[in-house]
PDB file of N, CA and C in Angstrom:
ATOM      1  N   UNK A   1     -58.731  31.387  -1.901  1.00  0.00           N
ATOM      2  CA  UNK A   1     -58.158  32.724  -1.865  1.00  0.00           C
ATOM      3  C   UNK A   1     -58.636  33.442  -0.597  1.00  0.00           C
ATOM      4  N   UNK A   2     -57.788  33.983   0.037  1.00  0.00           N
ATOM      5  CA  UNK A   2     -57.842  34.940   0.998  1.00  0.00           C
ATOM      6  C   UNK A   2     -58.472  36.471   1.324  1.00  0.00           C
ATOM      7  N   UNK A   3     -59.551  36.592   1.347  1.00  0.00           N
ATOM      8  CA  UNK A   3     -59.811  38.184   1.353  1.00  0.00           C
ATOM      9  C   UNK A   3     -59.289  39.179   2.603  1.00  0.00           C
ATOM     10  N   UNK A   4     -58.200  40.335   1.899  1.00  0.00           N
ATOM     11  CA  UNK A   4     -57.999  40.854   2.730  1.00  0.00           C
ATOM     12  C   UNK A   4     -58.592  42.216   3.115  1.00  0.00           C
ATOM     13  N   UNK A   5     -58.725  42.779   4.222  1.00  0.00           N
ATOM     14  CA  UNK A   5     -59.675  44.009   4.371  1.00  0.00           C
ATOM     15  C   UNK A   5     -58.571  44.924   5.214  1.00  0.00           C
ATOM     16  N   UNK A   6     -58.544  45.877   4.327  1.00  0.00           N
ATOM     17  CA  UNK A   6     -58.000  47.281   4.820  1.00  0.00           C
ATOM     18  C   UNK A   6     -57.977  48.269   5.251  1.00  0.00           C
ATOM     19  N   UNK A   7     -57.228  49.004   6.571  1.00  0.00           N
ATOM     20  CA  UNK A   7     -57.608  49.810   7.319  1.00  0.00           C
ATOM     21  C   UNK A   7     -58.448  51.137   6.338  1.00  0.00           C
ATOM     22  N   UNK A   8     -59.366  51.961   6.822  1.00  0.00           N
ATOM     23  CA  UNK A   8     -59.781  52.932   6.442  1.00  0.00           C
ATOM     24  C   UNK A   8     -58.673  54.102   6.880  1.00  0.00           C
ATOM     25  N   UNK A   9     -58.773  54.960   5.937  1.00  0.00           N
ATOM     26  CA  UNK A   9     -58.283  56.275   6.400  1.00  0.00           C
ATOM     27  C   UNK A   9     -58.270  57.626   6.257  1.00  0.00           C
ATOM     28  N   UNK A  10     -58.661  58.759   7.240  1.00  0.00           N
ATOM     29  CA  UNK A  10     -59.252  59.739   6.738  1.00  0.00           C
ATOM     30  C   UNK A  10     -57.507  60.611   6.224  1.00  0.00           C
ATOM     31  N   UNK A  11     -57.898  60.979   4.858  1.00  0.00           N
ATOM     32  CA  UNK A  11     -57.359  61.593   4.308  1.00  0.00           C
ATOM     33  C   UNK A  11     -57.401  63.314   4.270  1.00  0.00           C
ATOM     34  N   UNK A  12     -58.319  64.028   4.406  1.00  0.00           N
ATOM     35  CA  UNK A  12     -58.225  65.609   5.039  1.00  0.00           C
ATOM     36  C   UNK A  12     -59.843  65.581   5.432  1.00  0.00           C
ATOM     37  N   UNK A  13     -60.196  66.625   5.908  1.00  0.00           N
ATOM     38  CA  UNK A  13     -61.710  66.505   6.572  1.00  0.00           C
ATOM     39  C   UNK A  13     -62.779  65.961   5.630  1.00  0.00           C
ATOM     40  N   UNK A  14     -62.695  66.019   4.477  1.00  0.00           N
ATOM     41  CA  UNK A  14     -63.632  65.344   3.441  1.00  0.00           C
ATOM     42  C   UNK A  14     -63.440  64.247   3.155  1.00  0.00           C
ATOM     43  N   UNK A  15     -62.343  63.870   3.070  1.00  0.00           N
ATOM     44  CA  UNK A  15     -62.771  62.211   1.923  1.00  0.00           C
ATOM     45  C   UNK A  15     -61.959  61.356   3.191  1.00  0.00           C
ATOM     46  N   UNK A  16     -62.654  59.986   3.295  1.00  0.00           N
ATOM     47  CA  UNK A  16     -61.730  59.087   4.154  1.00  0.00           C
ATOM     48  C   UNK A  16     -61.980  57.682   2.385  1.00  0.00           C
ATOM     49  N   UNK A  17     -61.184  56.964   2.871  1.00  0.00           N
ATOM     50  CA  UNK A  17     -60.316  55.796   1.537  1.00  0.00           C
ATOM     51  C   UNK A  17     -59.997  54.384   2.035  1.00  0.00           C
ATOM     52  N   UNK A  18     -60.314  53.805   1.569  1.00  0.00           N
ATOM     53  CA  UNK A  18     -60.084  52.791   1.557  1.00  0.00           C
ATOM     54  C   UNK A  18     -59.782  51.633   0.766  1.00  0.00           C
ATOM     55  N   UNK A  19     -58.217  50.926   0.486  1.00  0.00           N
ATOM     56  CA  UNK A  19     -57.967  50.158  -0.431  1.00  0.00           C
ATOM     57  C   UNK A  19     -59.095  48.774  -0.456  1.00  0.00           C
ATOM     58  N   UNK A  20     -59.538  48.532  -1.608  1.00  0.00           N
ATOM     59  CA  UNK A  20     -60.169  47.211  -1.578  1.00  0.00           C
ATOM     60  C   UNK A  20     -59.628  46.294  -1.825  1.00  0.00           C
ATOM     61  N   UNK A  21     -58.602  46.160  -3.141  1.00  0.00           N
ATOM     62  CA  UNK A  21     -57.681  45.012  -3.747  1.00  0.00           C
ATOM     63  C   UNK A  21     -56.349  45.835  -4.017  1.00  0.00           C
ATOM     64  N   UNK A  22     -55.830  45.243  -4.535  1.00  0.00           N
ATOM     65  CA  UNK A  22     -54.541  45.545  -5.094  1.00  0.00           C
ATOM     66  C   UNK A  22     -53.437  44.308  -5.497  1.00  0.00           C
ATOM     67  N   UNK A  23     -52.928  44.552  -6.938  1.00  0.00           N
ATOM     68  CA  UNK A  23     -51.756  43.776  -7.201  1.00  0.00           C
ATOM     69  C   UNK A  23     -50.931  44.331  -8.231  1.00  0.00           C
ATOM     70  N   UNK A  24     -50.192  44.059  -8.611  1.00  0.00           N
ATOM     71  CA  UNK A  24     -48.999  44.605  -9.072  1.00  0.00           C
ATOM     72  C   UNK A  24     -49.381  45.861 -10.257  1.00  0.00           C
ATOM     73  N   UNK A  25     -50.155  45.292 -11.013  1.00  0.00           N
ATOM     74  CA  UNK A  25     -51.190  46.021 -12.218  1.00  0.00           C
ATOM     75  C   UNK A  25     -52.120  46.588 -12.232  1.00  0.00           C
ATOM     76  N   UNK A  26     -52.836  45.893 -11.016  1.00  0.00           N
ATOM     77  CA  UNK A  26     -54.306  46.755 -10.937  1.00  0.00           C
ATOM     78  C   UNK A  26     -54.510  47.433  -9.416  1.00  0.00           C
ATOM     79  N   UNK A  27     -55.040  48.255  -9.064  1.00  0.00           N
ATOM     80  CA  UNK A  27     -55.506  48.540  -7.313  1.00  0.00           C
ATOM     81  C   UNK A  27     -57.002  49.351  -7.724  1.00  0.00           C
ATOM     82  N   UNK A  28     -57.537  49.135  -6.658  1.00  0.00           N
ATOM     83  CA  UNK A  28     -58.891  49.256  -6.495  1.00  0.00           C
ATOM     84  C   UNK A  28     -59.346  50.006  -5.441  1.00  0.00           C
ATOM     85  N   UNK A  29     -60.187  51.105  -4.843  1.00  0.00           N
ATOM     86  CA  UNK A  29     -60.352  51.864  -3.717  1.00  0.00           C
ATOM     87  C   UNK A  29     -61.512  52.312  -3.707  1.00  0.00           C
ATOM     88  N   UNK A  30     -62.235  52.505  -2.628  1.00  0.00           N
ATOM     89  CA  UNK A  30     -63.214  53.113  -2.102  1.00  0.00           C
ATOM     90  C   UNK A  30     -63.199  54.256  -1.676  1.00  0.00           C
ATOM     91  N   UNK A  31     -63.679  55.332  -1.650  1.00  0.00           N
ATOM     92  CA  UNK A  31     -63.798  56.705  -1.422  1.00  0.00           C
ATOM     93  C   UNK A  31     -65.059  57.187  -0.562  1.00  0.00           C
ATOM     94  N   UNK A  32     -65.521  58.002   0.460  1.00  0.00           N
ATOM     95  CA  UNK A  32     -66.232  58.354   1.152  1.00  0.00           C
ATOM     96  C   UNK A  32     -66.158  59.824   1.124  1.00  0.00           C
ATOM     97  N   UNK A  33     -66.847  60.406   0.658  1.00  0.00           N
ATOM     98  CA  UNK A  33     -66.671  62.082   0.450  1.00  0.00           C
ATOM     99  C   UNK A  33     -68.145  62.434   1.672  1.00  0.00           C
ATOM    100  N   UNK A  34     -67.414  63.826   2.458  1.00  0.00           N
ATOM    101  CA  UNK A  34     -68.345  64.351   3.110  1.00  0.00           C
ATOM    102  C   UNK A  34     -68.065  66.002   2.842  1.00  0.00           C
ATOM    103  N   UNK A  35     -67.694  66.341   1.717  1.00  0.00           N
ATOM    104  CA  UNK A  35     -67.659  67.699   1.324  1.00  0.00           C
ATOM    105  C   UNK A  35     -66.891  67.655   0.024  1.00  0.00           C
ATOM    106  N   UNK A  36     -66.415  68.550  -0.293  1.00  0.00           N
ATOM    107  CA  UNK A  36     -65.633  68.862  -1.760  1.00  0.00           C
ATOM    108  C   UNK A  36     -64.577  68.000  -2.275  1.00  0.00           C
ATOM    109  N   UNK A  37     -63.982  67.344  -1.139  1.00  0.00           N
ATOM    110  CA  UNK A  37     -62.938  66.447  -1.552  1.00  0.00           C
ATOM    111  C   UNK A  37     -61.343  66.842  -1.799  1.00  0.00           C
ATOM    112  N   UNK A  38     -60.674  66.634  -2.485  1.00  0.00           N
ATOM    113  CA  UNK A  38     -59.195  67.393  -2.554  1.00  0.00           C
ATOM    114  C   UNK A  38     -58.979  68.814  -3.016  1.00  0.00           C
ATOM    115  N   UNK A  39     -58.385  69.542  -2.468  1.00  0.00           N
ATOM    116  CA  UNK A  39     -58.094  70.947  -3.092  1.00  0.00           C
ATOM    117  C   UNK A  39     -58.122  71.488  -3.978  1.00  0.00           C
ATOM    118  N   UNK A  40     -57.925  70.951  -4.780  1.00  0.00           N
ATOM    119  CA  UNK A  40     -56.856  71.041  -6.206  1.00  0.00           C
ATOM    120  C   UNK A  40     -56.613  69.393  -6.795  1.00  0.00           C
ATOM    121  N   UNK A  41     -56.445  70.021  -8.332  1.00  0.00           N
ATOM    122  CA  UNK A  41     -56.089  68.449  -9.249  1.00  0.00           C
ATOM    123  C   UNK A  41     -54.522  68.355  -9.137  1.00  0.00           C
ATOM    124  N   UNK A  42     -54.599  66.926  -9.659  1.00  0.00           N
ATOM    125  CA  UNK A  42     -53.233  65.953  -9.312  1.00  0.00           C
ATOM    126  C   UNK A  42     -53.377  65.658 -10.592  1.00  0.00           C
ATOM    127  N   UNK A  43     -51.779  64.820 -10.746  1.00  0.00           N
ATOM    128  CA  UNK A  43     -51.477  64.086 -11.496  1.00  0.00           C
ATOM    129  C   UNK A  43     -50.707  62.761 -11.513  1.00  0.00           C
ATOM    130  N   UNK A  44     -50.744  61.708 -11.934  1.00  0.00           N
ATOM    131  CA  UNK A  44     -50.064  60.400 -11.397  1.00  0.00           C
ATOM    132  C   UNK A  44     -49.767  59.815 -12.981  1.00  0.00           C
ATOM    133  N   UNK A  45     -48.505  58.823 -12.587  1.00  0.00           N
ATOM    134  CA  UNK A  45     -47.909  58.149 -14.324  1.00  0.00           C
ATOM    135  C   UNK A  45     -48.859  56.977 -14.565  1.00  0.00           C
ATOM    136  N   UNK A  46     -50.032  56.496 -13.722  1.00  0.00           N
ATOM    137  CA  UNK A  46     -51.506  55.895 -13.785  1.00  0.00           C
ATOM    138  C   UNK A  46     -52.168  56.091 -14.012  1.00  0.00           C
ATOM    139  N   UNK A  47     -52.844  54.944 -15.625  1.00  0.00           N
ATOM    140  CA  UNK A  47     -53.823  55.392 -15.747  1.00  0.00           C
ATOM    141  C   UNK A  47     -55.606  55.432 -14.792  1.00  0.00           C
ATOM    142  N   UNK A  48     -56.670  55.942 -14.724  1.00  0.00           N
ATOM    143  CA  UNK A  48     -57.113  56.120 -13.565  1.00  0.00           C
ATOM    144  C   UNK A  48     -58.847  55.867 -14.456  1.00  0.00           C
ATOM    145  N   UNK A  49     -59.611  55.136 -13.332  1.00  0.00           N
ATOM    146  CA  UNK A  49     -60.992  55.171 -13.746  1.00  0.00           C
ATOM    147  C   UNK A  49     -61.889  55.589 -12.586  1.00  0.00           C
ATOM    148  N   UNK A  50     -62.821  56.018 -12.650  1.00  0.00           N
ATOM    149  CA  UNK A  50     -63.504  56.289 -11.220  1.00  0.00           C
ATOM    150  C   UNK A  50     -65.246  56.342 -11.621  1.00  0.00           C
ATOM    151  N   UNK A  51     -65.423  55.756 -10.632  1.00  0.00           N
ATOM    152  CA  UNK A  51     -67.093  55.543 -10.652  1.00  0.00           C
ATOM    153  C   UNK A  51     -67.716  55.564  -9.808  1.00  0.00           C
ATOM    154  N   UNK A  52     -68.494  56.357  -9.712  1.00  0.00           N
ATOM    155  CA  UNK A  52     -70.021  57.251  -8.812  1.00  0.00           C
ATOM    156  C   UNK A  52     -71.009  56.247  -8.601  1.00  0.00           C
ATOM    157  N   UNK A  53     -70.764  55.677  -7.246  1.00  0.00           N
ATOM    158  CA  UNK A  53     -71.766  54.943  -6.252  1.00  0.00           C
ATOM    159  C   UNK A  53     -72.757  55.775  -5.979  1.00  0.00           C
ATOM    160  N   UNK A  54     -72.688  56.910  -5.335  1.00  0.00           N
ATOM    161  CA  UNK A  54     -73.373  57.833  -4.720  1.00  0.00           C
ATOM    162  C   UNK A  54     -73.125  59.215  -4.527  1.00  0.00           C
ATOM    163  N   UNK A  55     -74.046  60.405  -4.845  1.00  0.00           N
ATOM    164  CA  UNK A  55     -73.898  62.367  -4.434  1.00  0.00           C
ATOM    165  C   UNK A  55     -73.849  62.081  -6.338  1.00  0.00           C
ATOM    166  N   UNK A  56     -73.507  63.398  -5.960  1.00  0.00           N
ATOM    167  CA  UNK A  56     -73.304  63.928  -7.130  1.00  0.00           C
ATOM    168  C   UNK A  56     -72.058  64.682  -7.488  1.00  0.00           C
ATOM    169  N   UNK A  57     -71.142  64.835  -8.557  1.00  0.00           N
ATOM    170  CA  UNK A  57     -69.898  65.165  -8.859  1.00  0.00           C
ATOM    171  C   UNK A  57     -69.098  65.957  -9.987  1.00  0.00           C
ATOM    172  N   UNK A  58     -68.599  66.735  -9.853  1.00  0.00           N
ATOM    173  CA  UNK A  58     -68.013  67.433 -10.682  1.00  0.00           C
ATOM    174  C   UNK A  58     -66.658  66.686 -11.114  1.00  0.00           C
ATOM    175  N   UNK A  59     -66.520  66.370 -12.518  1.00  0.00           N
ATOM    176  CA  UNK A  59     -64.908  65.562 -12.715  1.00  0.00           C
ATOM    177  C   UNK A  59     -64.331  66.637 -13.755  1.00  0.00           C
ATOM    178  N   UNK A  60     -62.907  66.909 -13.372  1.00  0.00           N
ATOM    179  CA  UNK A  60     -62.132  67.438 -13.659  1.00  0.00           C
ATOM    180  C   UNK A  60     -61.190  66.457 -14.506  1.00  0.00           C
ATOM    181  N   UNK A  61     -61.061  66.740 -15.858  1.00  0.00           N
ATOM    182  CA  UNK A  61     -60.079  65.704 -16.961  1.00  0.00           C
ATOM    183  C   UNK A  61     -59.506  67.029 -17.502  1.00  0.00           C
ATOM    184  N   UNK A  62     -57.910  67.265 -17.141  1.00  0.00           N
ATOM    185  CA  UNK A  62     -57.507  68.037 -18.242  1.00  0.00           C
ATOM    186  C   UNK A  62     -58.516  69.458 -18.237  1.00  0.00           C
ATOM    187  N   UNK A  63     -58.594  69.990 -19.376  1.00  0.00           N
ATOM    188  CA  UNK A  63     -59.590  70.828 -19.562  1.00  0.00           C
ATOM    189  C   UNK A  63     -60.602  71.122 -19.799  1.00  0.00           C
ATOM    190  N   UNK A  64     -61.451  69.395 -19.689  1.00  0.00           N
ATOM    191  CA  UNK A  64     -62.646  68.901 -19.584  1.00  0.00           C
ATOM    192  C   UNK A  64     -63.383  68.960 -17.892  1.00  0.00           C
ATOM    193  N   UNK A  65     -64.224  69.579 -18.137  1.00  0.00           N
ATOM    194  CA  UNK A  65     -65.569  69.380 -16.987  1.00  0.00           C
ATOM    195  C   UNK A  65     -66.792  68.746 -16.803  1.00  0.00           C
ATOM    196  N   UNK A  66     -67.061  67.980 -16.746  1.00  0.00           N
ATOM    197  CA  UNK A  66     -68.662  67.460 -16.481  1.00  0.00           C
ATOM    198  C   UNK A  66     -69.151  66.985 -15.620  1.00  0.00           C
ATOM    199  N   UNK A  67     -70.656  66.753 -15.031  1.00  0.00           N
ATOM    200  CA  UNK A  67     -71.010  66.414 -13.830  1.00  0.00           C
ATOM    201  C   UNK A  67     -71.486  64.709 -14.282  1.00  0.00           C
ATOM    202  N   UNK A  68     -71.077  64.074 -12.663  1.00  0.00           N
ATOM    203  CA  UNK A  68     -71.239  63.135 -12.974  1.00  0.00           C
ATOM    204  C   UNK A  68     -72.711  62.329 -11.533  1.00  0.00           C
ATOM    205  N   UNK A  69     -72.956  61.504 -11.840  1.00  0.00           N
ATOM    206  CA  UNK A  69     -73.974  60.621 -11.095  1.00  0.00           C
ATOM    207  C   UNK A  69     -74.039  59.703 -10.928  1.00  0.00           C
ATOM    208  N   UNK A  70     -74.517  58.568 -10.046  1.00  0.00           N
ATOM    209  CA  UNK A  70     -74.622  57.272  -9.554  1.00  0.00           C
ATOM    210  C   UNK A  70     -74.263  56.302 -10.974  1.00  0.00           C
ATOM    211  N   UNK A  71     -73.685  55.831 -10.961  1.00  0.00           N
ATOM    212  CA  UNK A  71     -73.469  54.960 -12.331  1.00  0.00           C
ATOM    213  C   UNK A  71     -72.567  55.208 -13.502  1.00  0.00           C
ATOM    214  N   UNK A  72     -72.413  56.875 -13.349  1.00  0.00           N
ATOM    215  CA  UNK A  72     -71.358  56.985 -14.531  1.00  0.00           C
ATOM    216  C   UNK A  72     -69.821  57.169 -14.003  1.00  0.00           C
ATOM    217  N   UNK A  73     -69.321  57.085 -14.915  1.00  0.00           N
ATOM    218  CA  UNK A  73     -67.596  57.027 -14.981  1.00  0.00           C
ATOM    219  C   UNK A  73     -66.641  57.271 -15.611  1.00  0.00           C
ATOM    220  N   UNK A  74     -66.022  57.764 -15.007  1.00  0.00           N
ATOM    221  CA  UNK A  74     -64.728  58.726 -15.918  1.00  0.00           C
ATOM    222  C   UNK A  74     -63.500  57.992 -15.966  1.00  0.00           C
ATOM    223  N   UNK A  75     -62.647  57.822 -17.409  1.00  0.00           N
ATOM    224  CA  UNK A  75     -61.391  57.815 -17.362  1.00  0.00           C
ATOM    225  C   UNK A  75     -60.191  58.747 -17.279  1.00  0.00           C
ATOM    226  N   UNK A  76     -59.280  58.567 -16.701  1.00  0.00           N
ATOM    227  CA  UNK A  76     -58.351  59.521 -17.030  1.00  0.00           C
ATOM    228  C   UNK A  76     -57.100  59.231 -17.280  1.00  0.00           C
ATOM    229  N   UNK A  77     -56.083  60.004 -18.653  1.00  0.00           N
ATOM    230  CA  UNK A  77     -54.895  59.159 -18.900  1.00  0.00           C
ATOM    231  C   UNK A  77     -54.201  59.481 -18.001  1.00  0.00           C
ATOM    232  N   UNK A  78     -53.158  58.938 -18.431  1.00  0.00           N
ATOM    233  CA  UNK A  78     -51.533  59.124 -16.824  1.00  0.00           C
ATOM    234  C   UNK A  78     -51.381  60.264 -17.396  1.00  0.00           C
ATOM    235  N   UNK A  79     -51.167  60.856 -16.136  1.00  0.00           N
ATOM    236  CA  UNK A  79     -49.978  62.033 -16.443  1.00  0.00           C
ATOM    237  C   UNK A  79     -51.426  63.653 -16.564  1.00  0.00           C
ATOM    238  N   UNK A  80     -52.372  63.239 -16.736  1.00  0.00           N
ATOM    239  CA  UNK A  80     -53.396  64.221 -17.069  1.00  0.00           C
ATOM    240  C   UNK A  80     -53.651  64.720 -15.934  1.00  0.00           C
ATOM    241  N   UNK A  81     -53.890  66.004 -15.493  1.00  0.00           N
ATOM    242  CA  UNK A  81     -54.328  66.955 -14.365  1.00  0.00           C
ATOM    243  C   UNK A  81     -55.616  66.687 -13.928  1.00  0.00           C
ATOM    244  N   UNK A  82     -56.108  66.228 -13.068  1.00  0.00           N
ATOM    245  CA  UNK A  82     -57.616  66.034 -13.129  1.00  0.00           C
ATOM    246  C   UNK A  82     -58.078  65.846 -11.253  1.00  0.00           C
ATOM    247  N   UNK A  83     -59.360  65.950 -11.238  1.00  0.00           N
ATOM    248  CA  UNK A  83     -60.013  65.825 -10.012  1.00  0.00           C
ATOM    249  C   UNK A  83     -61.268  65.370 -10.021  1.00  0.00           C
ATOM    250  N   UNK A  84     -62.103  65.159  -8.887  1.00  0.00           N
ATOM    251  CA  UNK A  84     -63.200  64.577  -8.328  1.00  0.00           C
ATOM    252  C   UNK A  84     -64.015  65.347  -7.394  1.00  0.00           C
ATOM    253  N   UNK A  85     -64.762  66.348  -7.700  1.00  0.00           N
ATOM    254  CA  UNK A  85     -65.237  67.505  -6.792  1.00  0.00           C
ATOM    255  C   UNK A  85     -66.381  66.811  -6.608  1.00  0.00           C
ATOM    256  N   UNK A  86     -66.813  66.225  -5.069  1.00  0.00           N
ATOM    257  CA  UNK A  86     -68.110  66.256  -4.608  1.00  0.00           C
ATOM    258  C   UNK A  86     -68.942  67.475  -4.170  1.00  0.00           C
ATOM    259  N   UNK A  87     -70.227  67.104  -4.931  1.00  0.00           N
ATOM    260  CA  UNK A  87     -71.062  68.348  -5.080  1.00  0.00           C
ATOM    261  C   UNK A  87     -72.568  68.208  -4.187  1.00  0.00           C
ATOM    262  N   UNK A  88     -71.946  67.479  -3.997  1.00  0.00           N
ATOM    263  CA  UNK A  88     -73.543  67.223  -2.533  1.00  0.00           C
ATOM    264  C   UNK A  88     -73.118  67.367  -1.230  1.00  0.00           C
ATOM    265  N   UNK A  89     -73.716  66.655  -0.268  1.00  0.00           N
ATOM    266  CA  UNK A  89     -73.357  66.841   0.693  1.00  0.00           C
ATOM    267  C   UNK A  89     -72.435  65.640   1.553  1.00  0.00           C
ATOM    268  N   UNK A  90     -73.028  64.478   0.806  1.00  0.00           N
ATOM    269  CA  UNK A  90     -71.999  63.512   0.630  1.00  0.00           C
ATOM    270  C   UNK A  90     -72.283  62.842  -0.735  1.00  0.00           C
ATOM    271  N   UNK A  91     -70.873  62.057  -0.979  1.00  0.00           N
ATOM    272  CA  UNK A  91     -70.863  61.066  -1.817  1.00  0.00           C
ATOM    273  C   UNK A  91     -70.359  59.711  -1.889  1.00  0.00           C
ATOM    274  N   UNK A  92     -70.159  58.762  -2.580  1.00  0.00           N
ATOM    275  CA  UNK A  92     -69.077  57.714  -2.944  1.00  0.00           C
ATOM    276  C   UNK A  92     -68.883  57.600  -4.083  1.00  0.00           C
ATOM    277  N   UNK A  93     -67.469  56.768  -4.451  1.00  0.00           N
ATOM    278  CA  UNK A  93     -66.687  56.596  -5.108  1.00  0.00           C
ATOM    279  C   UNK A  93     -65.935  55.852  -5.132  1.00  0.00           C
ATOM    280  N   UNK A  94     -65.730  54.315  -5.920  1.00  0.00           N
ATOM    281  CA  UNK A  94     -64.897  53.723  -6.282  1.00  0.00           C
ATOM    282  C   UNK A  94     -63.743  53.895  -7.168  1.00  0.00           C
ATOM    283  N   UNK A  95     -62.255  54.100  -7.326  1.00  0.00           N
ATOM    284  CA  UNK A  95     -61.226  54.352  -7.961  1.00  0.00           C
ATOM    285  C   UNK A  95     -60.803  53.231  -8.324  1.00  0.00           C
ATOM    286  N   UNK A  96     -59.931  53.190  -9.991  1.00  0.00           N
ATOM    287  CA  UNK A  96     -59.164  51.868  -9.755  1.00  0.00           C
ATOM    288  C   UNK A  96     -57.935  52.915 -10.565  1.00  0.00           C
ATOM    289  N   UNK A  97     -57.042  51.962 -10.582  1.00  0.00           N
ATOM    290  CA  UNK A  97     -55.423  52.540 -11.491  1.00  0.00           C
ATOM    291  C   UNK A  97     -54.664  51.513 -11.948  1.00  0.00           C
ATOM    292  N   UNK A  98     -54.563  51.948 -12.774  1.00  0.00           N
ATOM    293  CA  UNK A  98     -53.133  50.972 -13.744  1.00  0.00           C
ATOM    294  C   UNK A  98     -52.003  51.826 -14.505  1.00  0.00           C
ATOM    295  N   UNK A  99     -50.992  51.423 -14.156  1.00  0.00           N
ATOM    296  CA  UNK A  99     -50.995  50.225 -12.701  1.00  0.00           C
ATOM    297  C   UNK A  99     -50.992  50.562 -11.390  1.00  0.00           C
ATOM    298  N   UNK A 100     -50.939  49.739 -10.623  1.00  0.00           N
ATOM    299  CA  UNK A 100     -50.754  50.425  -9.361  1.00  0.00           C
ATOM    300  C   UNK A 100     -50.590  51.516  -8.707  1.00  0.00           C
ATOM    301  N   UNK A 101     -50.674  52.113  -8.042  1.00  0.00           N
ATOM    302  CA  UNK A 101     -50.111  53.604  -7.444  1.00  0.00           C
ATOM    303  C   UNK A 101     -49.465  52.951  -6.576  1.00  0.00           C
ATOM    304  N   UNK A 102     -48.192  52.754  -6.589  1.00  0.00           N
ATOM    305  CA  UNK A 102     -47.041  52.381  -4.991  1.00  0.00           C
ATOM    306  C   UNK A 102     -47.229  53.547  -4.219  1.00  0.00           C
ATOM    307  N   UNK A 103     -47.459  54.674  -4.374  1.00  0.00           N
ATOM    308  CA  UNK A 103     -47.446  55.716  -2.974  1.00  0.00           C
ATOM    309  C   UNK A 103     -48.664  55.236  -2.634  1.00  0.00           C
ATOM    310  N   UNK A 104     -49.922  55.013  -2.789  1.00  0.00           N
ATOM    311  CA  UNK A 104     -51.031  54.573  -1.815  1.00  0.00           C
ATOM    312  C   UNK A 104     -50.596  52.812  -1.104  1.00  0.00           C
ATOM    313  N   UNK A 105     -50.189  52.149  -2.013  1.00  0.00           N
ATOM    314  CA  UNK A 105     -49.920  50.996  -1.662  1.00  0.00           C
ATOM    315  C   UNK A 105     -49.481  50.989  -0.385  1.00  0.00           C
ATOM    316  N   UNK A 106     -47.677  52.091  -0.091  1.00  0.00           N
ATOM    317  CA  UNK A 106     -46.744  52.135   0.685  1.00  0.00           C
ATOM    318  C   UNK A 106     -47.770  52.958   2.027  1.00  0.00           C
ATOM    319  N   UNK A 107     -48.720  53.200   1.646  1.00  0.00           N
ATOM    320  CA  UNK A 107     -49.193  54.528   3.009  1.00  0.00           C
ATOM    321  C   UNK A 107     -50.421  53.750   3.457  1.00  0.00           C
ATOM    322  N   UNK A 108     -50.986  53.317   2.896  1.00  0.00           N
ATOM    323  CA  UNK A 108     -52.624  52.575   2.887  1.00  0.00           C
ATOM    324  C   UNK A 108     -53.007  51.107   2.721  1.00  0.00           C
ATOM    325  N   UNK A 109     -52.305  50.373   3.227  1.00  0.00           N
ATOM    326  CA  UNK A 109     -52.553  49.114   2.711  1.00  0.00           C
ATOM    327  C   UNK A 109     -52.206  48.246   4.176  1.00  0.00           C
ATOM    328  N   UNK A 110     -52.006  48.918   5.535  1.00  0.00           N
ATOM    329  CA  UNK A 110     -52.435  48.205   6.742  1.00  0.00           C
ATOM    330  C   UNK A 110     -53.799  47.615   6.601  1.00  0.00           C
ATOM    331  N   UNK A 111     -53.574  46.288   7.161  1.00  0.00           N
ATOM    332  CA  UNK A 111     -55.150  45.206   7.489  1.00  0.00           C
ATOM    333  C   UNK A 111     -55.622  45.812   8.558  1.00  0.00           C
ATOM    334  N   UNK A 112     -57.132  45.962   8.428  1.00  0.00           N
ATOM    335  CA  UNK A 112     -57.989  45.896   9.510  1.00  0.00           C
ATOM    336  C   UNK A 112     -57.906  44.975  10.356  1.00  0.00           C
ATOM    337  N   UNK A 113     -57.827  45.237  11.920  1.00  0.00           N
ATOM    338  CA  UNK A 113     -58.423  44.472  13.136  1.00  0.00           C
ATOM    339  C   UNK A 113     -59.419  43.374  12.845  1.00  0.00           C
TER     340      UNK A 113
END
């Protein structure tokens, strides 16, 4: 099997991303936070898991809040309003989704040099 490695990309002055895997069902991503992270919560028809490498984090589920830390992890269903507020000064973050997100696929999934 082939490992492929994917361009990085900064997404607004805080978070740059990077796909790790991806296939039809599952995708997988890396996250690099150097401040608060996205504006505002989203929502996607994927369901979504995310887990705290590193900083410290505020997760937004719906109308649930809690802080999160190196090791723990949040689910979130499709369709639910939710976010990822980094609360340090930096952080990381691994994402995965099922299934897939095709809008990251279609925007983020150039190979690295």
């Amino acid at each position: 099997m082939t490992q492929k490695t994917y361009k990085k990309y900064q997404l607004n002055e805080h978070i740059t991303m990077q796909v790790i895997s991806y296939t039809e069902q599952l995708m997988i991503a890396k996250f690099w936070f150097t401040g608060p992270g996205f504006p505002t919560t989203h929502h996607h028809p994927n369901e979504e898991t995310d887990v705290i490498v590193s900083g410290r984090f505020e997760a937004v589920n719906g109308e649930h809040r809690h802080l999160m830390y190196p090791g723990d992890a949040t689910q979130v269903a499709a369709n639910v309003e939710h976010n990822t507020i980094c609360l340090s000064p930096t952080g990381e973050m691994i994402s995965s989704w099922t299934p897939a997100r095709q809008d990251l696929i279609e925007k983020y999934t150039e190979l690295a040099d």
